[in-house]
Protein backbone atom coordinates (compact mmCIF):
# COMPACT_ATOMS: atom_id res chain seq x y z
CA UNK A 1 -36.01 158.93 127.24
CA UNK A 2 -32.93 159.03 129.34
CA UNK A 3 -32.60 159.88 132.98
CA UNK A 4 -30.84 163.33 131.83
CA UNK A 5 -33.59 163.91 129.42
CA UNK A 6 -36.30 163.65 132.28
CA UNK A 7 -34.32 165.55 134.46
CA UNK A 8 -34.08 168.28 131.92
CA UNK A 9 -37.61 168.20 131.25
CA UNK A 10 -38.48 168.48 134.57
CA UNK A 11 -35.91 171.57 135.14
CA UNK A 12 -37.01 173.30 132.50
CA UNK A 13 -40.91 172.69 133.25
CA UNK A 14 -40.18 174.74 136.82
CA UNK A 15 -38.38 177.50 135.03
CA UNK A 16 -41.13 178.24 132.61
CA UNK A 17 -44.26 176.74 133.37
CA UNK A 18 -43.92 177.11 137.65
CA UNK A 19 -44.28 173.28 137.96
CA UNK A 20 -43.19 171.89 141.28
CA UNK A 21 -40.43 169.33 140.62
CA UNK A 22 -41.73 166.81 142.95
CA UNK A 23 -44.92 166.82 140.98
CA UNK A 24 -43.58 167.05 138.06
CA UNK A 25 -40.98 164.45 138.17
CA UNK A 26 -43.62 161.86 139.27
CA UNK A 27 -45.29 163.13 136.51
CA UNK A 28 -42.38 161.65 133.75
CA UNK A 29 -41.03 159.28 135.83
CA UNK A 30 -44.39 157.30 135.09
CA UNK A 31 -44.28 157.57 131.61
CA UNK A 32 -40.46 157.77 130.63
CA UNK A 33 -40.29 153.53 131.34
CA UNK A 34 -37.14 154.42 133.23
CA UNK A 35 -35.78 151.68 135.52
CA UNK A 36 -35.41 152.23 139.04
CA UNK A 37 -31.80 153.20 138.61
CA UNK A 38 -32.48 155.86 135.84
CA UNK A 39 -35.28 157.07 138.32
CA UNK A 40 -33.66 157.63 141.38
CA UNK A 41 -30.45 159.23 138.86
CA UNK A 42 -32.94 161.63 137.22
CA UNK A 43 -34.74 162.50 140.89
CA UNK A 44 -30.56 163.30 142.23
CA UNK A 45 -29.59 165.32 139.19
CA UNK A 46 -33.12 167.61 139.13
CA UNK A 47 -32.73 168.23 143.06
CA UNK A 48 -29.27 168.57 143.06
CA UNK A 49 -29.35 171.44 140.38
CA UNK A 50 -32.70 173.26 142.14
CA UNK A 51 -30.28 172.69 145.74
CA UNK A 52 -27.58 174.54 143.57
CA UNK A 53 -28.51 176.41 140.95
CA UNK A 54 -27.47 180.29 142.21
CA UNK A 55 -23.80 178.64 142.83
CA UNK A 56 -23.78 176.48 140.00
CA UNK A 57 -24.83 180.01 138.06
CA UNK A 58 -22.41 181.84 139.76
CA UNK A 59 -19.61 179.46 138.40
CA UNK A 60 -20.57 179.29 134.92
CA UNK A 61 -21.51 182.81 134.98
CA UNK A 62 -17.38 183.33 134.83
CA UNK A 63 -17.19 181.00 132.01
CA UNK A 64 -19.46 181.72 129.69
CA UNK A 65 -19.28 184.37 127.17
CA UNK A 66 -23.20 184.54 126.56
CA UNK A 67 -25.52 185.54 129.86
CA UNK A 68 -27.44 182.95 131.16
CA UNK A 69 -30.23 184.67 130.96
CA UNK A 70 -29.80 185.03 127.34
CA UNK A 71 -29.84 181.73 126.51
CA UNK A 72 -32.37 179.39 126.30
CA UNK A 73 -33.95 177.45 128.87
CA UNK A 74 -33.40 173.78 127.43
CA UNK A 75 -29.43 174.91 127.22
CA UNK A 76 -29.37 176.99 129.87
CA UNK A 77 -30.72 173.51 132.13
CA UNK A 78 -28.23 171.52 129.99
CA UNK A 79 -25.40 173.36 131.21
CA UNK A 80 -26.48 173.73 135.00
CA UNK A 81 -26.64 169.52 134.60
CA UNK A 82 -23.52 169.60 133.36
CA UNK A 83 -21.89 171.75 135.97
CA UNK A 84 -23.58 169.93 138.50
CA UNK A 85 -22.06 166.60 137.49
CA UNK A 86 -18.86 167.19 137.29
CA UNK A 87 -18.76 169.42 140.58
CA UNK A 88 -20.69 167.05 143.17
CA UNK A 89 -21.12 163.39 141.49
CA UNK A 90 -17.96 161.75 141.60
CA UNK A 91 -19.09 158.62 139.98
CA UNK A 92 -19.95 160.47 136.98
CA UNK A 93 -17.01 160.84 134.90
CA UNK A 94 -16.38 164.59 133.55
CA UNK A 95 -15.91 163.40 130.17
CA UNK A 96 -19.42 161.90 130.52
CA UNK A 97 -21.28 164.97 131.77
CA UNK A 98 -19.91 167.35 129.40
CA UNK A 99 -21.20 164.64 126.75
CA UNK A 100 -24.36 164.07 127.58
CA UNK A 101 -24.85 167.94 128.34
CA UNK A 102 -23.60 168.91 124.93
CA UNK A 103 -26.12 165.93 123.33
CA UNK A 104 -28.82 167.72 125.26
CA UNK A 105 -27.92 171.05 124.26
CA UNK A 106 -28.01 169.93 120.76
CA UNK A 107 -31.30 168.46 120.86
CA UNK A 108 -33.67 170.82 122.71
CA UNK A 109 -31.81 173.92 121.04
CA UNK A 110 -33.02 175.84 118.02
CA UNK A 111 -29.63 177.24 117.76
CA UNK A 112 -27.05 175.32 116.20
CA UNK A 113 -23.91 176.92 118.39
CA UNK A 114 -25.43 175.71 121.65
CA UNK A 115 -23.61 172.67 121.41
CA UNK A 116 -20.25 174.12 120.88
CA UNK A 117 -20.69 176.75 123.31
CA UNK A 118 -21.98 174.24 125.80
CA UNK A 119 -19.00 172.10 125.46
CA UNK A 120 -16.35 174.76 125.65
CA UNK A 121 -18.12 176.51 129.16
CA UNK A 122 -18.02 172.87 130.54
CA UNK A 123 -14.42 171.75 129.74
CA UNK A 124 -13.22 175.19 131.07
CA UNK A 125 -14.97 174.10 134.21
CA UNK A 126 -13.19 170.34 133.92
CA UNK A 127 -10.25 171.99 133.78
CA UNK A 128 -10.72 174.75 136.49
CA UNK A 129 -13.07 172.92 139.27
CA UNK A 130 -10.31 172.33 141.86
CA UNK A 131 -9.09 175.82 141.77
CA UNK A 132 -12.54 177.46 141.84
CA UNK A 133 -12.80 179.64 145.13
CA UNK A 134 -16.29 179.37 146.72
CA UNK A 135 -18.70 182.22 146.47
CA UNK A 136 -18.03 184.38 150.32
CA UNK A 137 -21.96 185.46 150.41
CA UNK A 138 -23.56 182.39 152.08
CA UNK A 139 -26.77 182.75 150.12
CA UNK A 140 -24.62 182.55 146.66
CA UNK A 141 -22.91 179.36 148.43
CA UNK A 142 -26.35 177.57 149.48
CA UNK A 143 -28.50 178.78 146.64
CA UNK A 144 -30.80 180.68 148.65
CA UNK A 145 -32.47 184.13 147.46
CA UNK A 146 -31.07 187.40 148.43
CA UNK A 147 -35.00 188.10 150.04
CA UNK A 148 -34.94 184.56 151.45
CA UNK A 149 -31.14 184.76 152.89
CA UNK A 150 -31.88 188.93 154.65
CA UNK A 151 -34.97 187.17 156.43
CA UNK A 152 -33.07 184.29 158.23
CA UNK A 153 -30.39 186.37 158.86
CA UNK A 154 -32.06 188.71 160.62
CA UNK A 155 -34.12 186.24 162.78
CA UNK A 156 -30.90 184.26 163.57
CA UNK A 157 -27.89 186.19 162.51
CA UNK A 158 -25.19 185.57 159.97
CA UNK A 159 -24.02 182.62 161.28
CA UNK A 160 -26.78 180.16 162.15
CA UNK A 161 -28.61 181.40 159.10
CA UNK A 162 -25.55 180.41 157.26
CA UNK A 163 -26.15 176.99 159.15
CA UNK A 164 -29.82 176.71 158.54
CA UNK A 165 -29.30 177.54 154.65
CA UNK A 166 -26.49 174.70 154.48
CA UNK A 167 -29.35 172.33 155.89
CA UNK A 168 -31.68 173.18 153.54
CA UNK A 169 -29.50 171.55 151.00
CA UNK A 170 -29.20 168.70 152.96
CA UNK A 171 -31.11 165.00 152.40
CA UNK A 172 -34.01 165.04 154.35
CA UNK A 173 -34.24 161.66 156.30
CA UNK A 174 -37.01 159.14 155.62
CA UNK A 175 -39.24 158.96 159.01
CA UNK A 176 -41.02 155.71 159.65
CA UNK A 177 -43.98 156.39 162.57
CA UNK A 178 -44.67 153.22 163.82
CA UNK A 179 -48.24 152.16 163.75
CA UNK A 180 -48.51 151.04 167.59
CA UNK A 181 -51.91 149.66 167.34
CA UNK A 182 -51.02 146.93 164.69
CA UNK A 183 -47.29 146.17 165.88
CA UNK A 184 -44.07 147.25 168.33
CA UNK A 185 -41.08 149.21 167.05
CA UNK A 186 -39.14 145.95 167.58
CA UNK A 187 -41.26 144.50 165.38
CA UNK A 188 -41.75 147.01 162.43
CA UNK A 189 -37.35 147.28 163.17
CA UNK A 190 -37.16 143.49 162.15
CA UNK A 191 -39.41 143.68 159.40
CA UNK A 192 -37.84 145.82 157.70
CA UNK A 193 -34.56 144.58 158.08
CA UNK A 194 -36.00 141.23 156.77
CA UNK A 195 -35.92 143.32 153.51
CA UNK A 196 -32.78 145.02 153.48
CA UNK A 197 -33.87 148.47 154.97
CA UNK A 198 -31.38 149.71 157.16
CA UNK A 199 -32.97 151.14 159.94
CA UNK A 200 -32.07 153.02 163.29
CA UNK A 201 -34.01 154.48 166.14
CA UNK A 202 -35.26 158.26 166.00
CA UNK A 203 -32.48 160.23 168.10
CA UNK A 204 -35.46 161.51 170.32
CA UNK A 205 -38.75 160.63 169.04
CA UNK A 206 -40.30 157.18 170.49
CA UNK A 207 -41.92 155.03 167.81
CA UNK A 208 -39.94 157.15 165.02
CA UNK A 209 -37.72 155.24 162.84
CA UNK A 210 -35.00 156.67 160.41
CA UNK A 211 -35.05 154.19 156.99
CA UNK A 212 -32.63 154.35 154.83
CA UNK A 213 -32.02 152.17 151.32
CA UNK A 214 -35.79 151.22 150.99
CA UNK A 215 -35.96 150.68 147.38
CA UNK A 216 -39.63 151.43 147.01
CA UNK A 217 -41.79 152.03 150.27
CA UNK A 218 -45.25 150.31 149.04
CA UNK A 219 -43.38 147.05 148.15
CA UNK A 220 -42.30 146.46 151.77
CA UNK A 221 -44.41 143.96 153.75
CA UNK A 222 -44.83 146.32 156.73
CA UNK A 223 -45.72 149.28 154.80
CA UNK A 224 -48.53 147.23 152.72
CA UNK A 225 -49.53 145.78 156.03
CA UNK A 226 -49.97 149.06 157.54
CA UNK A 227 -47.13 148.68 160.27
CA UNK A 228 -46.15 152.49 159.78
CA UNK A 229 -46.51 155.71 157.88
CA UNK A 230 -44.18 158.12 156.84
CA UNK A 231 -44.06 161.65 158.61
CA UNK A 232 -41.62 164.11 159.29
CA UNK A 233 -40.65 164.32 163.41
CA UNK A 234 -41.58 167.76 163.50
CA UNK A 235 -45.24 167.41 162.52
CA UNK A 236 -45.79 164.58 164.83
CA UNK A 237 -44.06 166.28 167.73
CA UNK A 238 -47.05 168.86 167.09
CA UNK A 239 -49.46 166.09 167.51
CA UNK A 240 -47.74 164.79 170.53
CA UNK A 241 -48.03 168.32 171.78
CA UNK A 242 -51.76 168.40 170.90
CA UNK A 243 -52.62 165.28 173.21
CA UNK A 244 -55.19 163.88 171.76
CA UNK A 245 -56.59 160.88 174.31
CA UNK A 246 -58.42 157.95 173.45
CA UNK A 247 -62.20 158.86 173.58
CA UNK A 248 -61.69 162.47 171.95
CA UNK A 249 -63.35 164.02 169.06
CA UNK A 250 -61.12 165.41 166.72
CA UNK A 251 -61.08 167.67 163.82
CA UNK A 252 -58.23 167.78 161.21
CA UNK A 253 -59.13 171.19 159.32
CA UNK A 254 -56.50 170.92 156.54
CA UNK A 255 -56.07 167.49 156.44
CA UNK A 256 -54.49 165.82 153.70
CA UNK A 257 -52.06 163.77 152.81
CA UNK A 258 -53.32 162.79 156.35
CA UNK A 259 -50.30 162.22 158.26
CA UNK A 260 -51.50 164.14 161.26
CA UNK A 261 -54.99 162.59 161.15
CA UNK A 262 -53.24 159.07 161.40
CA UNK A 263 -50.83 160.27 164.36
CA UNK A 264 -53.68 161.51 166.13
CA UNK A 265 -55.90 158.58 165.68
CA UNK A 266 -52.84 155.81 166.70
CA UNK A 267 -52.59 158.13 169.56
CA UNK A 268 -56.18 157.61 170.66
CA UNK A 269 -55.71 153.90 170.27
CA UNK A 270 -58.35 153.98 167.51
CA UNK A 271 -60.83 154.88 169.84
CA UNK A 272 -63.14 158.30 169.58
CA UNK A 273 -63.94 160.30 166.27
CA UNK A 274 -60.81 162.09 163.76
CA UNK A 275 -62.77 163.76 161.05
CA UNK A 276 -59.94 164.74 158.43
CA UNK A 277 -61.06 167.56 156.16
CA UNK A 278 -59.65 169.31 152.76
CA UNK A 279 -60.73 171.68 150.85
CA UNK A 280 -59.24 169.58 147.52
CA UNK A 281 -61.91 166.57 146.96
CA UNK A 282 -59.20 164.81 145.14
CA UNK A 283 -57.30 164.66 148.23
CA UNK A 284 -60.22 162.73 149.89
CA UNK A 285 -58.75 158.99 148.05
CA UNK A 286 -55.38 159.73 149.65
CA UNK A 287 -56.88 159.98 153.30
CA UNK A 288 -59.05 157.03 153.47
CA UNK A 289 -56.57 154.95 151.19
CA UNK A 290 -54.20 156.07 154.35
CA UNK A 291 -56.47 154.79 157.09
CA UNK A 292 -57.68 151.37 155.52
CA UNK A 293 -54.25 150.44 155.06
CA UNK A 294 -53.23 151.43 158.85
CA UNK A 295 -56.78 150.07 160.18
CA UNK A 296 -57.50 153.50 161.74
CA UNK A 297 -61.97 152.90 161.54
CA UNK A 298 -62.35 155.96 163.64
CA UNK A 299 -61.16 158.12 160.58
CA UNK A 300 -63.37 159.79 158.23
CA UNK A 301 -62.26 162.22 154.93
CA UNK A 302 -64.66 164.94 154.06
CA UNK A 303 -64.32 168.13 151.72
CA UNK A 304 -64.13 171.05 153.40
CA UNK A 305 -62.81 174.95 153.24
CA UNK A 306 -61.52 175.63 156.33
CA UNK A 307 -62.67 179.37 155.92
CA UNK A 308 -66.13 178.51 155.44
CA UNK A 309 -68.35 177.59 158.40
CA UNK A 310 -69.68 174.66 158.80
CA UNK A 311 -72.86 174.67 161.32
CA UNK A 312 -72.64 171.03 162.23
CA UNK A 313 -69.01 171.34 163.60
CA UNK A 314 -69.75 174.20 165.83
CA UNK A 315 -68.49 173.62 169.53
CA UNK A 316 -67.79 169.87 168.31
CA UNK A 317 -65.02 169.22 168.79
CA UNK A 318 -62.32 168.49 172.15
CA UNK A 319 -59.18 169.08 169.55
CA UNK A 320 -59.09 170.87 166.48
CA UNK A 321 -56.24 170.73 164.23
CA UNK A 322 -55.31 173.43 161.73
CA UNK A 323 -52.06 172.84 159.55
CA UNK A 324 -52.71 175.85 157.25
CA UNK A 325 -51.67 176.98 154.03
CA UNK A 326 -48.36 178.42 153.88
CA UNK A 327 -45.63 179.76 152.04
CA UNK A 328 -43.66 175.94 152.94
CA UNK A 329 -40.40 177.26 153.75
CA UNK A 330 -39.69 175.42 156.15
CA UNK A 331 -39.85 172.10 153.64
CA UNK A 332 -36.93 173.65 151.46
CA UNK A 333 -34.78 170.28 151.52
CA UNK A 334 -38.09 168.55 150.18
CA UNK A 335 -39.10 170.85 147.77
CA UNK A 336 -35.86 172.25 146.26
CA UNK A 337 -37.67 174.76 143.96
CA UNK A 338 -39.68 175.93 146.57
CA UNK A 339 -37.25 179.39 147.37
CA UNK A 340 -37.10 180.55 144.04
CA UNK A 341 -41.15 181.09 143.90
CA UNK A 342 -42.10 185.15 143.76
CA UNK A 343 -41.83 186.37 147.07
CA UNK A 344 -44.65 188.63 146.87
CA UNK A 345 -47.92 186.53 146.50
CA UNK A 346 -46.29 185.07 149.83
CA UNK A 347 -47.10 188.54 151.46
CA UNK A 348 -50.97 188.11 151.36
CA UNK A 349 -50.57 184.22 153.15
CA UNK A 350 -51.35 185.36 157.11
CA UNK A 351 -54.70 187.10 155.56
CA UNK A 352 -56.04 183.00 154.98
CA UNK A 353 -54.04 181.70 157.55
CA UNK A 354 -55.76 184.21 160.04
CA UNK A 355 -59.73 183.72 158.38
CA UNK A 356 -59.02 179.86 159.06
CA UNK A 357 -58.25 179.66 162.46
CA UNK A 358 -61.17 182.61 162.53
CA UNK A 359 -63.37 179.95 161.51
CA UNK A 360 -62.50 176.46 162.81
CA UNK A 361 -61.62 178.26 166.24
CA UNK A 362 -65.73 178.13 166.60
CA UNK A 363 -65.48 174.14 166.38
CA UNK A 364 -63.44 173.68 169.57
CA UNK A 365 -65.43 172.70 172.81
CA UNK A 366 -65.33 174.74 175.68
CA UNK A 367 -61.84 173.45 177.50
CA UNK A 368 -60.98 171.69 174.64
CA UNK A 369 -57.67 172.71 172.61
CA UNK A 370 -56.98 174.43 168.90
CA UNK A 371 -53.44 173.54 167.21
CA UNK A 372 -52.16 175.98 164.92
CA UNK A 373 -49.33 174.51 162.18
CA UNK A 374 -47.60 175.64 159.66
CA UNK A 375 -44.06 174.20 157.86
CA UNK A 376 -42.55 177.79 157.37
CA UNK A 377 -40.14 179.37 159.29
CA UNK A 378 -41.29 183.01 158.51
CA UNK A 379 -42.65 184.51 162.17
CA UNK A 380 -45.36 186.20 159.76
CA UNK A 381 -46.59 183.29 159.09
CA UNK A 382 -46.68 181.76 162.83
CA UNK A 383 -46.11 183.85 165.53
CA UNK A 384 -47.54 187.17 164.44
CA UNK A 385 -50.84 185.13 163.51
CA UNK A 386 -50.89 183.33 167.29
CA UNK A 387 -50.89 186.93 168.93
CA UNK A 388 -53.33 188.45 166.46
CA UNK A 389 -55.75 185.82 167.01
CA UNK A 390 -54.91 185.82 170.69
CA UNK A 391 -55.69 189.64 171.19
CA UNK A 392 -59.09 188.79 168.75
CA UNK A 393 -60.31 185.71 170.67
CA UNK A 394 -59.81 186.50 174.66
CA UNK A 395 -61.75 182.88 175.04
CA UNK A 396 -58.45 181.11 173.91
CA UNK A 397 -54.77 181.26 176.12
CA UNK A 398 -51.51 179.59 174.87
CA UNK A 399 -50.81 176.37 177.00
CA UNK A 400 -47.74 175.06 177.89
CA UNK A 401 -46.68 170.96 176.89
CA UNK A 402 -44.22 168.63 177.05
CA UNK A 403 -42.73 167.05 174.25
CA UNK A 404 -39.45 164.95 173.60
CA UNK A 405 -36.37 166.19 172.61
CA UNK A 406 -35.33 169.95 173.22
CA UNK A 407 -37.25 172.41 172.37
CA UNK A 408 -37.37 175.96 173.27
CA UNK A 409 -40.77 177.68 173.73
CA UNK A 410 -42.60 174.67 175.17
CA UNK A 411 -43.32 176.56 178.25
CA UNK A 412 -44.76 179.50 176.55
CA UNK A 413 -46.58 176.92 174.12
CA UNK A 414 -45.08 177.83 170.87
CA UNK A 415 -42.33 175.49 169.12
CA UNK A 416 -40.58 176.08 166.29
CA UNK A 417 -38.54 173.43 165.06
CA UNK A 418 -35.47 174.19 162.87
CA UNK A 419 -33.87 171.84 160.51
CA UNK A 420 -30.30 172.83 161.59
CA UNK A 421 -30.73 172.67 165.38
CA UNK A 422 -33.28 169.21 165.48
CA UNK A 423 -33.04 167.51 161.74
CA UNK A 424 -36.38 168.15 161.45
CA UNK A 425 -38.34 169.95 158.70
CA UNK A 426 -38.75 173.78 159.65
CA UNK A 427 -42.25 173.40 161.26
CA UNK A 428 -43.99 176.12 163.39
CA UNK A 429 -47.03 174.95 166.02
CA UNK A 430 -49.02 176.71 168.84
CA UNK A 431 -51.33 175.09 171.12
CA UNK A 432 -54.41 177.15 172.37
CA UNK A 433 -56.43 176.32 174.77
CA UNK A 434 -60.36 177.51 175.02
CA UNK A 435 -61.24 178.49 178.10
CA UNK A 436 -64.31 176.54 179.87
């Protein structure tokens, strides 16, 4: 199997069977015995079409003679990987991406004209790609849906949501936290450079580096000897805001992969209680495979639903943590595919979000503090849930914090981090405080 071959696989898998491509691409990348080259080529070429795909339709749409909806999905893909090619990889010579698109047409297609028609929609757009005029509506430009596009706008207006869309097509940067009980920043920086990693300082986030040219994470010495763990500077900023202390007990409600578990518990110096719970068993491995390798003891994984009370836990707890489910649109530059999901099942998402913090509210101590997450940017989804929990629960106030960096809405204590304005993920958190 060829890199263009997984990629279609993988693009076509999202369009008909709703796979994420993340998942999915891990998925073929383990059993197409591609080389690290083909892998990262096939990972560009998927992402880069999902980043794309309403522009790249929008171009071929004037090309093509046939809809695109008519056609099928293995040559519909084919030609989007095509387009793709020869409009943003330079180092992919036309000649070779109408090629391999037209050998792809030809295999997955049942119809024998795909071919030709694939190869004349793709040498019209060799021929025309430095003439083409850019789409003027923003979402068309950054691939974002007409739904997704009116909400932003509205919260932001035209022209930061233009900004915010553009940065949702961006690379997300790889964030090292440093694990400061095992080692410094200096010497996690020189480790890595011992490799080959380039590395530079987090803009405003101590013990945060950016890594870039890694080659693959668990092969490097200071990863396998648990010298840091990757995590986006938005979701530790909402630990950071949290302050946990050494001592604490803390509960993680919706836990895994674990990254806020292991901020918290570096935080407390290793000292106190973080019990990190999911309501996925199979998530339980990740956790604890997480906190051996970093040497955090005081962690322990066990399977929970956050909407389901658990006696044990009630007023147990001096910090409770509750990164809830969400609609995740604030992770668009990780998950590509992620704004083209059906808007409507998103509609019923504050209903869970609210019966969680419902539930694990109970678990926080009296003065003790309840952190409420989420990784969208919808104020559905985050703010509207804060106040309707606030005017439910009189016991709980919002508390202002400090964090690094610039934030506004510190004082009121409600952050929302934007990847446009801070580089972050789009990340929404809330700290509560119970009243003693």
């Amino acid at each position: 199997m060829t890199a263009r071959e997984a990629a279609l696989r993988a693009l076509v898998a999202c369009e008909q069977q709703g796979a994420w491509s993340d998942g999915f691409l891990k998925k073929i990348l383990r059993t197409a015995g591609l080389d690290s080259r083909d892998a990262a080529l096939t990972t560009r070429l998927c992402f880069g079409v999902l980043q794309n795909r309403l522009l790249l339709d929008y171009y071929l749409g004037k090309l093509s003679t046939v809809k695109l909806e008519k056609m099928e999905p293995a040559v519909r893909n084919a030609l989007r990987l095509g387009a793709y090619q020869v409009l943003s990889l330079d180092r992919v010579p036309d000649h070779a991406a109408v090629s391999e698109a037209v050998d792809l047409a030809r295999k997955g297609s049942k119809n024998p004209r795909s071919a030709g028609l694939v190869n004349g929609v793709l040498r019209s757009l060799v021929r025309q790609k430095d003439s083409l005029e850019p789409p003027e509506d923003p979402a068309v430009r950054y691939s974002h849906p007409q739904w997704l596009a009116d909400l932003f706008t509205r919260r932001l207006g035209r022209e930061e949501a233009t900004a915010l869309m553009a940065a949702n097509n961006g690379e997300p940067p790889t964030c090292a936290q440093v694990n400061t009980t095992k080692a410094t920043v200096e010497e996690v920086t020189d480790s890595l450079r011992a490799e080959g990693v380039e590395v530079q300082p987090h803009p405003w986030l101590p013990n945060c580096l950016l890594l870039s040219h890694t080659g693959s994470l668990e092969e490097l010495a200071a990863f396998r000897d648990g010298l840091f763990y990757i995590q986006d500077a938005a979701a530790k900023l909402a630990v950071l805001a949290a302050d946990p202390r050494e001592g604490m007990d803390v509960l993680d409600a919706c836990a895994a992969p674990g990254g806020k578990s292991f901020a918290a518990a570096i935080a407390m110096w290793g000292e106190g209680k973080v019990v990190s719970c999911d309501i996925h068993p199979h998530k339980m491995d990740l956790i604890q495979a997480g906190a051996k390798r970093l040497g955090l003891d005081c962690i322990t994984a066990e399977v929970l639903d956050g909407r389901e009370c658990k006696e044990e836990f009630l007023d147990g707890f001096d910090l409770v943590l509750a990164d809830v489910p969400c609609s995740g649109l604030g992770i668009i530059r990780k998950k590509p595919d992620i704004r083209y999901k059906d808007p409507k099942p998103l509609e019923g998402l504050p209903r869970v979000q609210k019966a969680i913090l419902d539930n694990v509210c109970r678990y926080v101590r009296p003065g003790g503090v309840l952190l409420y997450a989420t990784c969208t940017l919808l104020e559905r989804e985050n703010e509207d849930v804060v106040r309707a929990f606030l005017d439910k629960h009189k016991d709980f106030t919002l508390e202002r914090f400090q964090v690094p960096g610039d934030f506004e809405g510190a004082r009121e204590g409600m952050v929302t981090c934007w990847p446009h304005r801070h580089g972050t993920d789009g990340f929404f958190f809330a700290k509560l405080r119970r009243k003693a």
